[in-house]
Protein backbone atom coordinates (compact mmCIF):
# COMPACT_ATOMS: atom_id res chain seq x y z
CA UNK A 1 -26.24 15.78 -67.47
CA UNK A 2 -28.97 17.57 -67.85
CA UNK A 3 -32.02 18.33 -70.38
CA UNK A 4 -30.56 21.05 -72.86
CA UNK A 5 -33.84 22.29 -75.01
CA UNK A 6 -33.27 24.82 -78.06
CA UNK A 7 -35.83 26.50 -79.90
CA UNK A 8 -34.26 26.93 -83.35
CA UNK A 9 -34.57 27.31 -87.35
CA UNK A 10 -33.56 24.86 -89.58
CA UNK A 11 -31.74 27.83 -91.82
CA UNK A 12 -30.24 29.93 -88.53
CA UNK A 13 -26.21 29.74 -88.50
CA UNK A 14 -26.53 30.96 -84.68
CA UNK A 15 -28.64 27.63 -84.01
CA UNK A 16 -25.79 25.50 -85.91
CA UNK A 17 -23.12 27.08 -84.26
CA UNK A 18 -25.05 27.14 -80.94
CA UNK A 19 -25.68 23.46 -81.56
CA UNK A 20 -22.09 22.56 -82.49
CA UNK A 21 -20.59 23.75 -79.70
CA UNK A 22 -22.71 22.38 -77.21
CA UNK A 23 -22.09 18.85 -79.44
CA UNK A 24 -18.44 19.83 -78.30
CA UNK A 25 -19.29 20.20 -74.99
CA UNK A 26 -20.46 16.42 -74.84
CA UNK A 27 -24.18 16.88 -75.53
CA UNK A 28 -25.40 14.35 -77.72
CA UNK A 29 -28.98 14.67 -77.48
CA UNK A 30 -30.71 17.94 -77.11
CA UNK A 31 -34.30 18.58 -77.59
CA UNK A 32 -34.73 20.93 -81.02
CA UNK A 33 -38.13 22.66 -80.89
CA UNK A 34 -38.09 24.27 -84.03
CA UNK A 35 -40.24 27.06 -84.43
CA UNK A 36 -40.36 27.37 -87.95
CA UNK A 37 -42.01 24.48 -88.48
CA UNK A 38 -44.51 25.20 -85.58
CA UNK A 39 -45.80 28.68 -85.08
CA UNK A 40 -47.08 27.81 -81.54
CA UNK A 41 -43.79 27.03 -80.82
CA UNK A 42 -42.41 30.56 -81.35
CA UNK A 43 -45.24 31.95 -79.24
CA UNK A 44 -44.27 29.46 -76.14
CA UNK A 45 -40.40 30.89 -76.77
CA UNK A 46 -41.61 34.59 -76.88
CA UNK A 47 -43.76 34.10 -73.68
CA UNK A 48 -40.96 31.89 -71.21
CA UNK A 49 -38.18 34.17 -72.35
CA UNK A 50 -39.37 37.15 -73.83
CA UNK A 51 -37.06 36.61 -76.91
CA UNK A 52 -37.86 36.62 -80.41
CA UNK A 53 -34.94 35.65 -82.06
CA UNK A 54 -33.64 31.80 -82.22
CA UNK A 55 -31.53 29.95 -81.03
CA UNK A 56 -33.01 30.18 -77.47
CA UNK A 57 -31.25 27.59 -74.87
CA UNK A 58 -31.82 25.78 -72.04
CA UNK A 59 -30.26 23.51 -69.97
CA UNK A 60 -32.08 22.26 -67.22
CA UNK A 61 -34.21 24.48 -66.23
CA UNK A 62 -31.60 27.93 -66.89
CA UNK A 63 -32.12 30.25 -69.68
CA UNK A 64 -29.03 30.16 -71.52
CA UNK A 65 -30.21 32.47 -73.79
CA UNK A 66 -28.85 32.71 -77.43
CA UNK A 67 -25.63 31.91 -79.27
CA UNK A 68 -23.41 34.57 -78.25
CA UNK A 69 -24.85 34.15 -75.08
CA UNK A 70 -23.95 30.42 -74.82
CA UNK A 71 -20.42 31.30 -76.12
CA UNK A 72 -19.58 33.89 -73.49
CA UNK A 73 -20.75 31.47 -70.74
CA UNK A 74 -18.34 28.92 -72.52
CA UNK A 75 -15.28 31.61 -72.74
CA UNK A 76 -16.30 32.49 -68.96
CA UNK A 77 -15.71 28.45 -68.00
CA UNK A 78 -19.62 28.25 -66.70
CA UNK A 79 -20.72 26.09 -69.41
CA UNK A 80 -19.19 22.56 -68.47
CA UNK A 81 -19.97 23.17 -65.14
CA UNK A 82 -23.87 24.10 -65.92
CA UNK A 83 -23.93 20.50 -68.18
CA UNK A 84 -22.16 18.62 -65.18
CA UNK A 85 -24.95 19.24 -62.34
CA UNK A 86 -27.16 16.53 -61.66
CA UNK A 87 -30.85 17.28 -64.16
């Protein structure tokens, strides 16, 4: 499986959610760069996607991009697929 990184909040309910369902999806350990807690962190997100808001995801090296974006790639069926390829 590979790497899934998300730059969240610890008070965001799109970064829950976000995080819950890819905990459904059989991710157990993502990496959770929270940018509240570390401004340069924010500015990293804003630069390699051009996003301000949180969550931001990625897995592997794709831009996911936020929670309603990681639910319509579930409800499309290109999520499990995307966490099955070889990191």
């Amino acid at each position: 499986m590979p790497a899934v990184k998300i730059y969240s909040t610890a008070s965001c309910p799109f970064c829950v959610r976000a995080k819950q369902l890819l905990h459904s999806r059989g991710v157990l350990e993502m990496e959770d760069l929270r940018v509240d807690l570390n401004p340069a962190l924010r500015a990293q997100m804003l630069e390699i996607t051009g996003r301000r808001t949180v969550p931001q995801i990625f897995i592997g090296d794709t831009h996911v991009g936020g929670c309603d974006d990681l639910v319509a790639l579930d409800q499309r069926g290109g999520l499990m697929p995307l966490l099955q390829l070889a990191a």
